[in-house]
C-alpha atoms as a PDB file:
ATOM      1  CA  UNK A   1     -68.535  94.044 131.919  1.00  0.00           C
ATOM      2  CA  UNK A   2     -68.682  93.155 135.755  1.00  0.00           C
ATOM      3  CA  UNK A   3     -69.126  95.565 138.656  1.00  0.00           C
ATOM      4  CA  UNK A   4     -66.762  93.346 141.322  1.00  0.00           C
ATOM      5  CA  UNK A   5     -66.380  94.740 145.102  1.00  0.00           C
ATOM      6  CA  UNK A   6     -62.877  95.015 146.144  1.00  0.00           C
ATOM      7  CA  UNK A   7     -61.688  93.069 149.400  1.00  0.00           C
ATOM      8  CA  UNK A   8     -61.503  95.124 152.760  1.00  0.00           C
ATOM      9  CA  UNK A   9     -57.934  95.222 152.225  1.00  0.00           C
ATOM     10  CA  UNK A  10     -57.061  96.074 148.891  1.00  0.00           C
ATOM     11  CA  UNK A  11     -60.391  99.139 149.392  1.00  0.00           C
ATOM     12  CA  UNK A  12     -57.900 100.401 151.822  1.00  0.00           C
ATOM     13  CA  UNK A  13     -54.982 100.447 150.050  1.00  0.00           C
ATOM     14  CA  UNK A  14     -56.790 102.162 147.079  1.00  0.00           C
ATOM     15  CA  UNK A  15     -57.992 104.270 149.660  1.00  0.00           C
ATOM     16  CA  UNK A  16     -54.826 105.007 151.470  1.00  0.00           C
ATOM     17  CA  UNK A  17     -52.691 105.459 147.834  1.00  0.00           C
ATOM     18  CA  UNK A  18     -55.142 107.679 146.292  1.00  0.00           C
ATOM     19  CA  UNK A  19     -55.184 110.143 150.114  1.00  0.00           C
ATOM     20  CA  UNK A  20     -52.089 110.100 150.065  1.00  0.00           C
ATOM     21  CA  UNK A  21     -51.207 111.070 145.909  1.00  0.00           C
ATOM     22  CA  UNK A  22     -54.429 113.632 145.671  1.00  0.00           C
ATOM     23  CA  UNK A  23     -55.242 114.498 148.923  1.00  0.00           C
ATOM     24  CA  UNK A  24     -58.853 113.190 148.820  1.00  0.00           C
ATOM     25  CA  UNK A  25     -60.326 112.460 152.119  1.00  0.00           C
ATOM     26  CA  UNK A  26     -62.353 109.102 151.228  1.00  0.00           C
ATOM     27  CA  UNK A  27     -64.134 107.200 154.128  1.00  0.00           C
ATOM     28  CA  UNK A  28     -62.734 103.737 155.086  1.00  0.00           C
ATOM     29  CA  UNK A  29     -66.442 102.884 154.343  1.00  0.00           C
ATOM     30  CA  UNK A  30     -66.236 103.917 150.485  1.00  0.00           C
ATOM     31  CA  UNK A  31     -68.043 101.712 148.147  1.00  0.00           C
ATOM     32  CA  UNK A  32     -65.389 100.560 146.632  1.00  0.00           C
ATOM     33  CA  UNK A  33     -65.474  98.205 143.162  1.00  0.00           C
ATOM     34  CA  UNK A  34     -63.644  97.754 139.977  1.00  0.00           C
ATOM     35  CA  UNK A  35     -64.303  97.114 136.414  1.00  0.00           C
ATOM     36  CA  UNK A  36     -61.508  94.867 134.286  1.00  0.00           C
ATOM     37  CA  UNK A  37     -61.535  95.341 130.778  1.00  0.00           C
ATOM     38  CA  UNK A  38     -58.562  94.299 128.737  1.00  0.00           C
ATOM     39  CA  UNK A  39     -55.758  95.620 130.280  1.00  0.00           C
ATOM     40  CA  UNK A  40     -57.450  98.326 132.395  1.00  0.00           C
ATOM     41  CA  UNK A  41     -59.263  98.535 135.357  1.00  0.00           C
ATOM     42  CA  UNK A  42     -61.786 101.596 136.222  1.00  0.00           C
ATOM     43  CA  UNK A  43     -62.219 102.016 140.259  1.00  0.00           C
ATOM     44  CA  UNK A  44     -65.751 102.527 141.366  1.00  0.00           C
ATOM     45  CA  UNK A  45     -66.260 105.066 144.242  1.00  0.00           C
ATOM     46  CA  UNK A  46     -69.403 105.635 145.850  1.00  0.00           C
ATOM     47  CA  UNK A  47     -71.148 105.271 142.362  1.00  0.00           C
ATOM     48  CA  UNK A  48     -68.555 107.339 140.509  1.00  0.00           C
ATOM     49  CA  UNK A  49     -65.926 105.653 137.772  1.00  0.00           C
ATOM     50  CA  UNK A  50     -63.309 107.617 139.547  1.00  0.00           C
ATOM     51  CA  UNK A  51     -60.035 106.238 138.644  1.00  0.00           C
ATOM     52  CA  UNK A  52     -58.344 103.704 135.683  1.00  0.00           C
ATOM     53  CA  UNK A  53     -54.954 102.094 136.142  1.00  0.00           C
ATOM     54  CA  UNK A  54     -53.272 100.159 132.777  1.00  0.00           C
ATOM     55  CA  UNK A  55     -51.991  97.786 133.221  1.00  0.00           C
ATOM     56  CA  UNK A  56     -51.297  95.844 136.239  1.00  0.00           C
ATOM     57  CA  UNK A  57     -49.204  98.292 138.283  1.00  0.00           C
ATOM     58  CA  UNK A  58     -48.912 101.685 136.374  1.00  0.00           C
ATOM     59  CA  UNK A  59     -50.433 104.876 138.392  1.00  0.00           C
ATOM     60  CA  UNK A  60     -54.008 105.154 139.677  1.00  0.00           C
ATOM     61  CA  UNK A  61     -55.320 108.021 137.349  1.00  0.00           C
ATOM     62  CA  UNK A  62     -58.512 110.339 137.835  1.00  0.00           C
ATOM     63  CA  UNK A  63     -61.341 110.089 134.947  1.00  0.00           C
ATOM     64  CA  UNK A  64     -62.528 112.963 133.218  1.00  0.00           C
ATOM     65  CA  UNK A  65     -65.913 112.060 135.215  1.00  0.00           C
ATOM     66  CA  UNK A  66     -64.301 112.483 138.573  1.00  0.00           C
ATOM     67  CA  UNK A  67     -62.598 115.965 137.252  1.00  0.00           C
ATOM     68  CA  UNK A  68     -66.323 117.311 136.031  1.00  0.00           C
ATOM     69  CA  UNK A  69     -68.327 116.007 139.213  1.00  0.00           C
ATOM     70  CA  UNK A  70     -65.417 117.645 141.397  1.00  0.00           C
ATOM     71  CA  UNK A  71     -64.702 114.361 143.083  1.00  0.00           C
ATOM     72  CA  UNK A  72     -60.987 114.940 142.557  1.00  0.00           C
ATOM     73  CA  UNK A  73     -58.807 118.105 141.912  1.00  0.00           C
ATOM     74  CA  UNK A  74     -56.117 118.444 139.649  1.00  0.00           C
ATOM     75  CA  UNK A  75     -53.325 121.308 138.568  1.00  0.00           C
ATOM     76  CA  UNK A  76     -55.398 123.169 135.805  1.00  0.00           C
ATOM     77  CA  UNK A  77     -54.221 123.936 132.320  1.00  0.00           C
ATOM     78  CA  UNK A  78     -56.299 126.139 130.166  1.00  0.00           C
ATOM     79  CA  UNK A  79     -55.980 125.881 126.181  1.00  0.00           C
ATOM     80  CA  UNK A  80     -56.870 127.982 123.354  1.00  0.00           C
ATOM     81  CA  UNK A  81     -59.683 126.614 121.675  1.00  0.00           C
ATOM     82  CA  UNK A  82     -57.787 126.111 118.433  1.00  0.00           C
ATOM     83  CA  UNK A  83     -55.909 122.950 120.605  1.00  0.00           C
ATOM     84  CA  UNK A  84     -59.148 121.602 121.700  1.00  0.00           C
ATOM     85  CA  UNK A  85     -59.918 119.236 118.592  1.00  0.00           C
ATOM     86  CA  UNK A  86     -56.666 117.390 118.055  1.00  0.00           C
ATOM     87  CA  UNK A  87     -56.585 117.129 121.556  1.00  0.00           C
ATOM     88  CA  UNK A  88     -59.729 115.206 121.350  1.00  0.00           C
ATOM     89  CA  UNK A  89     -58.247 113.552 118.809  1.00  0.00           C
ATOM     90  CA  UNK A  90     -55.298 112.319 121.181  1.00  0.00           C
ATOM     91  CA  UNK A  91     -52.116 114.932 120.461  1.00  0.00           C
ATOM     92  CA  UNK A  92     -50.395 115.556 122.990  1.00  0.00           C
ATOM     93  CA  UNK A  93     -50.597 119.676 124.617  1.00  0.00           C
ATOM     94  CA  UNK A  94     -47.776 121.691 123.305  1.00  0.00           C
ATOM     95  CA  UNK A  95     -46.409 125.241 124.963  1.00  0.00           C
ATOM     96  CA  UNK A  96     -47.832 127.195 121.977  1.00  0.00           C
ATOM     97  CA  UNK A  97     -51.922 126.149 122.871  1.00  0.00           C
ATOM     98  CA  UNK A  98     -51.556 126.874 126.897  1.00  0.00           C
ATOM     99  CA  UNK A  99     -53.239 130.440 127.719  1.00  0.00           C
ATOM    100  CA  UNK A 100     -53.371 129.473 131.533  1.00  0.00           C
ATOM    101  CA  UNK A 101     -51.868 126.989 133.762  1.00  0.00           C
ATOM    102  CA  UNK A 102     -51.377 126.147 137.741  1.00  0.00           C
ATOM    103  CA  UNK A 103     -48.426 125.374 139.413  1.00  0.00           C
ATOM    104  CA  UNK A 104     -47.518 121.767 139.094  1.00  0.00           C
ATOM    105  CA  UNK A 105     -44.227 119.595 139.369  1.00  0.00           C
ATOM    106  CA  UNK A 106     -43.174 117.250 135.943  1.00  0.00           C
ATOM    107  CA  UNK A 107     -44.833 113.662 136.241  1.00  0.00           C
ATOM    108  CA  UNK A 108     -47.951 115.098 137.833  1.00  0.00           C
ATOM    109  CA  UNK A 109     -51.311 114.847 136.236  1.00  0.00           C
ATOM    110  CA  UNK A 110     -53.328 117.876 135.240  1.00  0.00           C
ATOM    111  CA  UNK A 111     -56.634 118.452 134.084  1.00  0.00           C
ATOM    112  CA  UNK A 112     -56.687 120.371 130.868  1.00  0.00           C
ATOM    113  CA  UNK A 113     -59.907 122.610 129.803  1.00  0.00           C
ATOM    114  CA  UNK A 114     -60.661 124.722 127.046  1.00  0.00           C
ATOM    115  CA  UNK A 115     -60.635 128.560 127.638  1.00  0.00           C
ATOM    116  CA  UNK A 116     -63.908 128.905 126.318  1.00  0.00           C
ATOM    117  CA  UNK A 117     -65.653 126.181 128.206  1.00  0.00           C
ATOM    118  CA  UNK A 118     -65.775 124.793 131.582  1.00  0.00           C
ATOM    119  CA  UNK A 119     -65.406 121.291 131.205  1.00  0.00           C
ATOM    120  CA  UNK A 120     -62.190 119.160 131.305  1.00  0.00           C
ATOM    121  CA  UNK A 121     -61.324 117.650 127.522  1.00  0.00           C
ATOM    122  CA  UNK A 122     -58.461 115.515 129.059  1.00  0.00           C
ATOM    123  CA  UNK A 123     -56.207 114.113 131.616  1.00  0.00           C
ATOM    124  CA  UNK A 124     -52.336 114.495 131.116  1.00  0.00           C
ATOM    125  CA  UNK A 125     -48.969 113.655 132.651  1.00  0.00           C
ATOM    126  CA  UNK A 126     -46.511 116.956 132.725  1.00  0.00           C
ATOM    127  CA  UNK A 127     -43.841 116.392 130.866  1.00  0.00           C
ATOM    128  CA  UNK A 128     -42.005 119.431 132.126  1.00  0.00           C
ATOM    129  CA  UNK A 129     -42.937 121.731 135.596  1.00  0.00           C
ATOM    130  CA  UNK A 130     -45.410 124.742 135.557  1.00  0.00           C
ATOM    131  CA  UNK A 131     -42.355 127.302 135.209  1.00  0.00           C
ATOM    132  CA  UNK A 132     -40.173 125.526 132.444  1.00  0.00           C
ATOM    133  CA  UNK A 133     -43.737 125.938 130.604  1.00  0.00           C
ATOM    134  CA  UNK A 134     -43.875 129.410 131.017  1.00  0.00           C
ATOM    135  CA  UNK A 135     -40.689 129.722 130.486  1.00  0.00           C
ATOM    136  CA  UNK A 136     -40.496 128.400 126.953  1.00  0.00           C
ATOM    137  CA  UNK A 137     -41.773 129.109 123.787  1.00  0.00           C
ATOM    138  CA  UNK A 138     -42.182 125.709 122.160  1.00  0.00           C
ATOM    139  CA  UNK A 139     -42.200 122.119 122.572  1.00  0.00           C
ATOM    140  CA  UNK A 140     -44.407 119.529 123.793  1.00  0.00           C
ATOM    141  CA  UNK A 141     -45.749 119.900 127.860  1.00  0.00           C
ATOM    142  CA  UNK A 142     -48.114 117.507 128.211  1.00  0.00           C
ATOM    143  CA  UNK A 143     -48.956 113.943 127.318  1.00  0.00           C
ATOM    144  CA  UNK A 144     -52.669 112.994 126.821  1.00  0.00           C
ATOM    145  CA  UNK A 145     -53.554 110.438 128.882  1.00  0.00           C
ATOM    146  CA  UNK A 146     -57.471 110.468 128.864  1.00  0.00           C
ATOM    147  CA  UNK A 147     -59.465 112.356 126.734  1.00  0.00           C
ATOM    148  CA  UNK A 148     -63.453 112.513 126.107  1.00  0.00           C
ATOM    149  CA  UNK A 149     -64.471 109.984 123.815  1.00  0.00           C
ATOM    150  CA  UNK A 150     -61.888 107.730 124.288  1.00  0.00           C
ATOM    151  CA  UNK A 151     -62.060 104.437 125.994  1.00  0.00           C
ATOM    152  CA  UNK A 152     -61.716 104.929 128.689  1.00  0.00           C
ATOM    153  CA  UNK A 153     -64.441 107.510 128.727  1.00  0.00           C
ATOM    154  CA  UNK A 154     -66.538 105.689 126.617  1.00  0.00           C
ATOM    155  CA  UNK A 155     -66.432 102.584 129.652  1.00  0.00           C
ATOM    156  CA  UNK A 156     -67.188 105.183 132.205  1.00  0.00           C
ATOM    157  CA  UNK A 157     -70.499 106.111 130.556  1.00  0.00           C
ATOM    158  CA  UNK A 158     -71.758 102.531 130.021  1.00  0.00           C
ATOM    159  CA  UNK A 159     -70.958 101.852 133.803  1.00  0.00           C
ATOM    160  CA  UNK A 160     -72.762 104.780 134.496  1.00  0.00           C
ATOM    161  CA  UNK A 161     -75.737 103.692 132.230  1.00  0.00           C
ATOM    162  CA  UNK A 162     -75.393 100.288 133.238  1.00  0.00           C
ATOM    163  CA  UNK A 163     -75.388 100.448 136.950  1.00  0.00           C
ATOM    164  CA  UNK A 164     -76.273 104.466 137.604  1.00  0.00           C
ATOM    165  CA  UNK A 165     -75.250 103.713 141.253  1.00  0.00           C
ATOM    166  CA  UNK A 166     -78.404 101.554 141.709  1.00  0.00           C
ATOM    167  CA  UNK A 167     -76.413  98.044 142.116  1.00  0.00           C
ATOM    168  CA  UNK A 168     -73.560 100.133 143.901  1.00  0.00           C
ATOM    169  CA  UNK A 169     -75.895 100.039 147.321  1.00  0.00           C
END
């Protein structure tokens, strides 16, 4: 596993895609590298595995790390504790385990936390809006896309231990 810098230009795109889909206000000056492994790529921001993208032109997506260090902000979706381990086991969040949610549109990504916790647990795609949630009574609402312990988390820790921002300067 390689920290590699991204090019002036492609920084800026990053830059420019991620403003523009989550309203972050990054510098042009962001450190700005990536990680390849497989099929997925984890951004590096300033010393934080921020983002992942699968693939070679699916969506940029936030990491659990960037939801917990508040580098990014998401819709919220609270779940009853009773969801939290198969959702760490990768199901999918269904109507029946939401206590609590913000108002979001269908294809946007949400952070999802446990009501009796603070932390995120994953990072889904809506498969319906905020009101056909609340609305029903059943069904599935949102895909897991990210969850702690997966992969994808796993990578972000080892760049963290790896690097720890150190080689990011």
């Amino acid at each position: 596993m390689r920290l590699v810098p991204l090019s002036k230009r492609v920084a800026r795109e990053l830059i420019s895609e991620l403003s523009e889909r989550y309203g972050m206000k990054l510098d042009r000056k962001s450190q700005v590298f990536k990680v390849k492994v497989n099929d997925t790529t984890i951004y590096v921001i300033n010393g934080v595995p921020a983002f992942f993208r699968r693939g070679g032109k699916g969506d940029v997506i936030p990491t659990l790390i960037a939801l917990r260090k508040g580098f990014v902000r998401l819709p919220e979706v609270i779940v009853d504790s009773g969801a939290v381990k198969p959702l760490l086991r990768g199901a999918d969040v269904m109507i029946p385990g939401i206590r609590g949610l913000d108002d979001f549109s269908k294809g946007n990504y949400v952070g999802v936390k446990d009501e009796g916790e603070s932390g995120y647990i994953i990072v889904g795609k809506a498969l319906m809006n905020a009101n056909e949630i609340r609305a029903k009574k059943r069904g599935k609402a949102i895909e897991n896309i990210h969850r702690a312990g997966d992969i994808i988390w796993r990578l972000c820790l080892e760049i963290i231990k790896k690097y720890g921002g150190k080689a990011l300067t």
